[in-house]
C-alpha atoms as a PDB file:
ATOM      1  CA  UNK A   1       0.000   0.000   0.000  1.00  0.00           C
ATOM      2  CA  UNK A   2       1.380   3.475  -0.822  1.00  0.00           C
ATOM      3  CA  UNK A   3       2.321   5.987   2.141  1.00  0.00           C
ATOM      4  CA  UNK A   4       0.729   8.693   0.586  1.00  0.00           C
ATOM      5  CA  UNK A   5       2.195  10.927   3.733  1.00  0.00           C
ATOM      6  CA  UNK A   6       5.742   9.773   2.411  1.00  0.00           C
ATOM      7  CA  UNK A   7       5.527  10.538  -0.932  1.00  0.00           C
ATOM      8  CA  UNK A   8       4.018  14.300  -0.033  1.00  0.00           C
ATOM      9  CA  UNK A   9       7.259  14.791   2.377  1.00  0.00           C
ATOM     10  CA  UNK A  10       9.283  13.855  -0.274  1.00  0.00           C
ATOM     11  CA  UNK A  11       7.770  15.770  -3.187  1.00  0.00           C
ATOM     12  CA  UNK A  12       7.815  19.022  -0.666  1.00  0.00           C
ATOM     13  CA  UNK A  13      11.622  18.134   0.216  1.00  0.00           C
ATOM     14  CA  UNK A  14      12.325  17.772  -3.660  1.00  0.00           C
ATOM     15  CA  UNK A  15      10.514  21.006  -4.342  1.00  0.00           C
ATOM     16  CA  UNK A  16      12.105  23.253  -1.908  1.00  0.00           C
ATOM     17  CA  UNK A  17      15.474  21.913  -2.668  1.00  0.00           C
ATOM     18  CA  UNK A  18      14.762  21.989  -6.406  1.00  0.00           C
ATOM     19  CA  UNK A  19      13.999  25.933  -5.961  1.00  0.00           C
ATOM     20  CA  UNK A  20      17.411  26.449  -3.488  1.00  0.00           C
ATOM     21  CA  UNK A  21      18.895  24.152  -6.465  1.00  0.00           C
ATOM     22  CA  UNK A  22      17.939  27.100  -9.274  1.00  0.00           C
ATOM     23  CA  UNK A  23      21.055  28.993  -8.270  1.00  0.00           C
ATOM     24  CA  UNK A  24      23.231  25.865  -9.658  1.00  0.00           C
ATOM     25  CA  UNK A  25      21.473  25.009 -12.807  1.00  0.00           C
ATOM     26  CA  UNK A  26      22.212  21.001 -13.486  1.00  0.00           C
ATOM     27  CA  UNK A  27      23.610  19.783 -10.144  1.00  0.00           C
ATOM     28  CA  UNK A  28      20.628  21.308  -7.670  1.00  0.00           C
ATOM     29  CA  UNK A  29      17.445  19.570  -9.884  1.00  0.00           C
ATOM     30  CA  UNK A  30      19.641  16.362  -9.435  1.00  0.00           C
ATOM     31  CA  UNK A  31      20.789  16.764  -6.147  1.00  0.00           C
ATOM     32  CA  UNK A  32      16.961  17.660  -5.095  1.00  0.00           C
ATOM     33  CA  UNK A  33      15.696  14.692  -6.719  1.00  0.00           C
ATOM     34  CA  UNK A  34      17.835  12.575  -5.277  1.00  0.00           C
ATOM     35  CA  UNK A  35      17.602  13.556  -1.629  1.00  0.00           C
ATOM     36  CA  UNK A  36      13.276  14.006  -1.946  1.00  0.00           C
ATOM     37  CA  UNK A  37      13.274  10.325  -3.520  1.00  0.00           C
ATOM     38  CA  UNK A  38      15.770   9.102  -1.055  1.00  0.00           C
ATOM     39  CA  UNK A  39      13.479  10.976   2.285  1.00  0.00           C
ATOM     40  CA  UNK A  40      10.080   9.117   0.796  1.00  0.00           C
ATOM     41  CA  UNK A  41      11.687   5.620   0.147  1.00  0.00           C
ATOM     42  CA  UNK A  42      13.145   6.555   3.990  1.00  0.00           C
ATOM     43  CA  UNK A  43       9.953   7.646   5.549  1.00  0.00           C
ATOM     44  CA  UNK A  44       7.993   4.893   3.833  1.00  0.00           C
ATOM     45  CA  UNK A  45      10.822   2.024   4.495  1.00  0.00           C
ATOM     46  CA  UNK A  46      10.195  -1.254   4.087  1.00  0.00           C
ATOM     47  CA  UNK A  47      12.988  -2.291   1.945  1.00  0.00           C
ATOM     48  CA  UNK A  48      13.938  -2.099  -1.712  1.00  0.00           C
ATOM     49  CA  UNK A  49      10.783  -2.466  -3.718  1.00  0.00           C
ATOM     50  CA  UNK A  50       8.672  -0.320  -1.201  1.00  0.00           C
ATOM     51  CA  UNK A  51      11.337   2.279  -1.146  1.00  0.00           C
ATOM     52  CA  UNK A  52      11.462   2.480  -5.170  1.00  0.00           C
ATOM     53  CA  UNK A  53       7.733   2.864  -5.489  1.00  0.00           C
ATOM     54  CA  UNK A  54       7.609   5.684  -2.861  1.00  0.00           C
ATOM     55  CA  UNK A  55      10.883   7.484  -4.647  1.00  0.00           C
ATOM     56  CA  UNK A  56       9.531   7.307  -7.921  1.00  0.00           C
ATOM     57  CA  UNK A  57       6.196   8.822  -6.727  1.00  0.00           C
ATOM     58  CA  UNK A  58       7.828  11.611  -4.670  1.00  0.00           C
ATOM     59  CA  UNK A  59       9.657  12.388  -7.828  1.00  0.00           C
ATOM     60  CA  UNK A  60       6.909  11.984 -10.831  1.00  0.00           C
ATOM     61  CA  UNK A  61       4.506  13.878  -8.597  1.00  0.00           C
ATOM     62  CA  UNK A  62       7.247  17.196  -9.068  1.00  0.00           C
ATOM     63  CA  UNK A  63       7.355  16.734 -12.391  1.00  0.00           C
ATOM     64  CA  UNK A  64       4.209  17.078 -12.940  1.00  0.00           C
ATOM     65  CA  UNK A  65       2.901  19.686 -10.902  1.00  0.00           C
ATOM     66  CA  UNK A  66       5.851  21.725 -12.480  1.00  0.00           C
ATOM     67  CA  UNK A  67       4.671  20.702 -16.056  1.00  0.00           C
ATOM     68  CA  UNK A  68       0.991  21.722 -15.172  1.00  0.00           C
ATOM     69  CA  UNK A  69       2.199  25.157 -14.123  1.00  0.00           C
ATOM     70  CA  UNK A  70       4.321  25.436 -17.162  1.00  0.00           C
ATOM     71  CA  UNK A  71       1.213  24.733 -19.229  1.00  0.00           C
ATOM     72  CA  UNK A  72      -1.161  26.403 -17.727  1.00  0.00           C
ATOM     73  CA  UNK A  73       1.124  30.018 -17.663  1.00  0.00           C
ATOM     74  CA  UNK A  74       1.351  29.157 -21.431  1.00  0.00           C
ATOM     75  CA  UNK A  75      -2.293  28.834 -21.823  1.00  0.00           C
ATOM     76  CA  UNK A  76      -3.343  31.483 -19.708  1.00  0.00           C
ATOM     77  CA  UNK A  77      -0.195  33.912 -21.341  1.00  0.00           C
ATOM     78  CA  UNK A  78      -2.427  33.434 -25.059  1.00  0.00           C
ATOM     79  CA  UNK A  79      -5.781  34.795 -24.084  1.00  0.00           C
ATOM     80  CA  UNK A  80      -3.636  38.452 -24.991  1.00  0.00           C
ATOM     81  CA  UNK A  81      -3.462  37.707 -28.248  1.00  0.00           C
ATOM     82  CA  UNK A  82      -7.285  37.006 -28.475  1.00  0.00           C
ATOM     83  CA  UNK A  83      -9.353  34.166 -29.090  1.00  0.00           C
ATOM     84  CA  UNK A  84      -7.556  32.603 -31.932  1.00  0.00           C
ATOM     85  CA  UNK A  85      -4.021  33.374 -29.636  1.00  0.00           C
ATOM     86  CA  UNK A  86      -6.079  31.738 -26.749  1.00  0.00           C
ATOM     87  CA  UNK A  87      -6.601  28.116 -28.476  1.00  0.00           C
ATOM     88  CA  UNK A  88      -3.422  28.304 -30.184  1.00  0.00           C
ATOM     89  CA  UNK A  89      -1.534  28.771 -27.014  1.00  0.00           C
ATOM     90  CA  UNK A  90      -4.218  26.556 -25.287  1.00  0.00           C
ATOM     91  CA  UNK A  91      -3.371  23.490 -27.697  1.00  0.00           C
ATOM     92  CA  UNK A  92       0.431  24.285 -27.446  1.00  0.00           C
ATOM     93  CA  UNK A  93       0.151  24.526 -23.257  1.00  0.00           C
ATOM     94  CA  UNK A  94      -1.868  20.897 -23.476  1.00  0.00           C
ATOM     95  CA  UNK A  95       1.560  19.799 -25.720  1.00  0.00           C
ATOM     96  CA  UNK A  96       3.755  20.505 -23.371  1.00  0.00           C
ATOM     97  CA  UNK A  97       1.882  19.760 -20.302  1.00  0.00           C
ATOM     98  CA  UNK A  98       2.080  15.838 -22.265  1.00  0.00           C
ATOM     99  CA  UNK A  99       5.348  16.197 -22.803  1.00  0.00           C
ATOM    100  CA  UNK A 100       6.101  17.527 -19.040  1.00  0.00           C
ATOM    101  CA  UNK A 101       4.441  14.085 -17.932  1.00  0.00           C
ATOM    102  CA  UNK A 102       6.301  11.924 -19.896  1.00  0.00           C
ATOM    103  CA  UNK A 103       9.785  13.668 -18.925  1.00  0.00           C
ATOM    104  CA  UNK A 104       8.749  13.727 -15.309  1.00  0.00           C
ATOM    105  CA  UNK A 105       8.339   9.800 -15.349  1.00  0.00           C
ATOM    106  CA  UNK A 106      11.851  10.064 -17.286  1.00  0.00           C
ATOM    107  CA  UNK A 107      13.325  12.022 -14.314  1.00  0.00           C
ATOM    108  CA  UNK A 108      11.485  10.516 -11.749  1.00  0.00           C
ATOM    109  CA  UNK A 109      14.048   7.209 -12.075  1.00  0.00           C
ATOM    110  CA  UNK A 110      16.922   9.273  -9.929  1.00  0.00           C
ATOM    111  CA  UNK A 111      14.479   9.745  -7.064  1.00  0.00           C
ATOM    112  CA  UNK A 112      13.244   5.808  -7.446  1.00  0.00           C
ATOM    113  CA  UNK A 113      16.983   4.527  -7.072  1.00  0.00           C
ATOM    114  CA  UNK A 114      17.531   6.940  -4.184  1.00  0.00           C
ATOM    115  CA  UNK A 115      14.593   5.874  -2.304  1.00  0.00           C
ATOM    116  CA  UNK A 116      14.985   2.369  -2.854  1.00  0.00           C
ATOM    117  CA  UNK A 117      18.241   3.118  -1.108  1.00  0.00           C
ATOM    118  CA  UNK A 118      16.161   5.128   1.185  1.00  0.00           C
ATOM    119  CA  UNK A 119      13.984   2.045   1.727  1.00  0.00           C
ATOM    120  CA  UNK A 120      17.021  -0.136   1.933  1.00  0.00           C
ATOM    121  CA  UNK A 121      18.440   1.749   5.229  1.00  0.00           C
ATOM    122  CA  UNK A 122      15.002   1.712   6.900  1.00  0.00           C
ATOM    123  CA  UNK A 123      13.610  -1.671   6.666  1.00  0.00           C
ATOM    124  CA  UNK A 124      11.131  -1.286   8.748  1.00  0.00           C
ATOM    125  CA  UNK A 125       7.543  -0.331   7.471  1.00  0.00           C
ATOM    126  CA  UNK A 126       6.107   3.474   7.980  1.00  0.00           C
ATOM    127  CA  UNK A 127       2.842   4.063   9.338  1.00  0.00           C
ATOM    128  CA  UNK A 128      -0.312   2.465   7.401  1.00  0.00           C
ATOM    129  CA  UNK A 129      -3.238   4.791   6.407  1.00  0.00           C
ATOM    130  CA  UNK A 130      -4.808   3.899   9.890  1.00  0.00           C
ATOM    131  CA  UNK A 131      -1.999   5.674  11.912  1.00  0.00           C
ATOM    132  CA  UNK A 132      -1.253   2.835  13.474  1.00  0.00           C
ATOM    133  CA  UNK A 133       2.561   2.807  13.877  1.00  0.00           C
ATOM    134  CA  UNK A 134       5.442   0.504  12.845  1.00  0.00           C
ATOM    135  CA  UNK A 135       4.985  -3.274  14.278  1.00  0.00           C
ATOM    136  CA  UNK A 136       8.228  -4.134  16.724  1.00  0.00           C
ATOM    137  CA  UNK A 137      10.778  -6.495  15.502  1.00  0.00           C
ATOM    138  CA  UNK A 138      10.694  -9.988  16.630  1.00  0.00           C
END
């Protein structure tokens, strides 16, 4: 089941990092993906597999929000050229939105392998969607 709390923290770590990353073009965006995959496969734990799946979440879900604001300041940026600027730009902003989805899945792989590494170094299981918290070792 997916810790829908450890994805968020990650996305939120990626994002914030991503926008102190904007001062080193390159190295920041990986460097933010990389640590936001590597805090959901953490938070989630539960080894390799569990920590993937969160990291790759954490990191798809930035991608996409930052694709949807791309395309929507595109779309909303046509309406001053008037209605025929409006659809133009409203098509185009729908193009790249598609494309921002597909690259975010792309980009998203950095922040799977860190949180499977995450996931790795916290074995244990986070929280289920009941709150009920991690069962002891035996």
């Amino acid at each position: 089941m997916t810790n829908w709390r450890a994805v968020l923290i990650g996305f939120l770590v990626g994002a914030v990092l991503g926008l102190v990353g904007l001062t080193l073009p390159g190295i920041g965006q990986l460097v933010a993906g990389l640590v936001g995959g590597f805090v959901a496969g953490y938070i989630a734990g539960g080894g390799f597999l569990r920590g993937l799946w969160h990291g790759l979440l954490a990191g798809a879900l930035g991608g996409i929000v930052g694709g949807l604001l791309i395309a929507l300041f595109v779309a909303v940026a046509g309406w001053a050229a008037g209605p025929v600027g409006g659809m133009v730009t409203g098509i185009a902003g729908l193009g790249i939105f598609a494309a921002a989805v597909l690259l975010a899945f792309v980009m998203a792989l950095e922040s799977a392998v860190a949180g499977a590494l995450g996931g790795v170094l916290n074995p244990r299981p986070g929280p289920d969607r009941t709150g009920r918290g991690r069962e002891p070792y035996r």
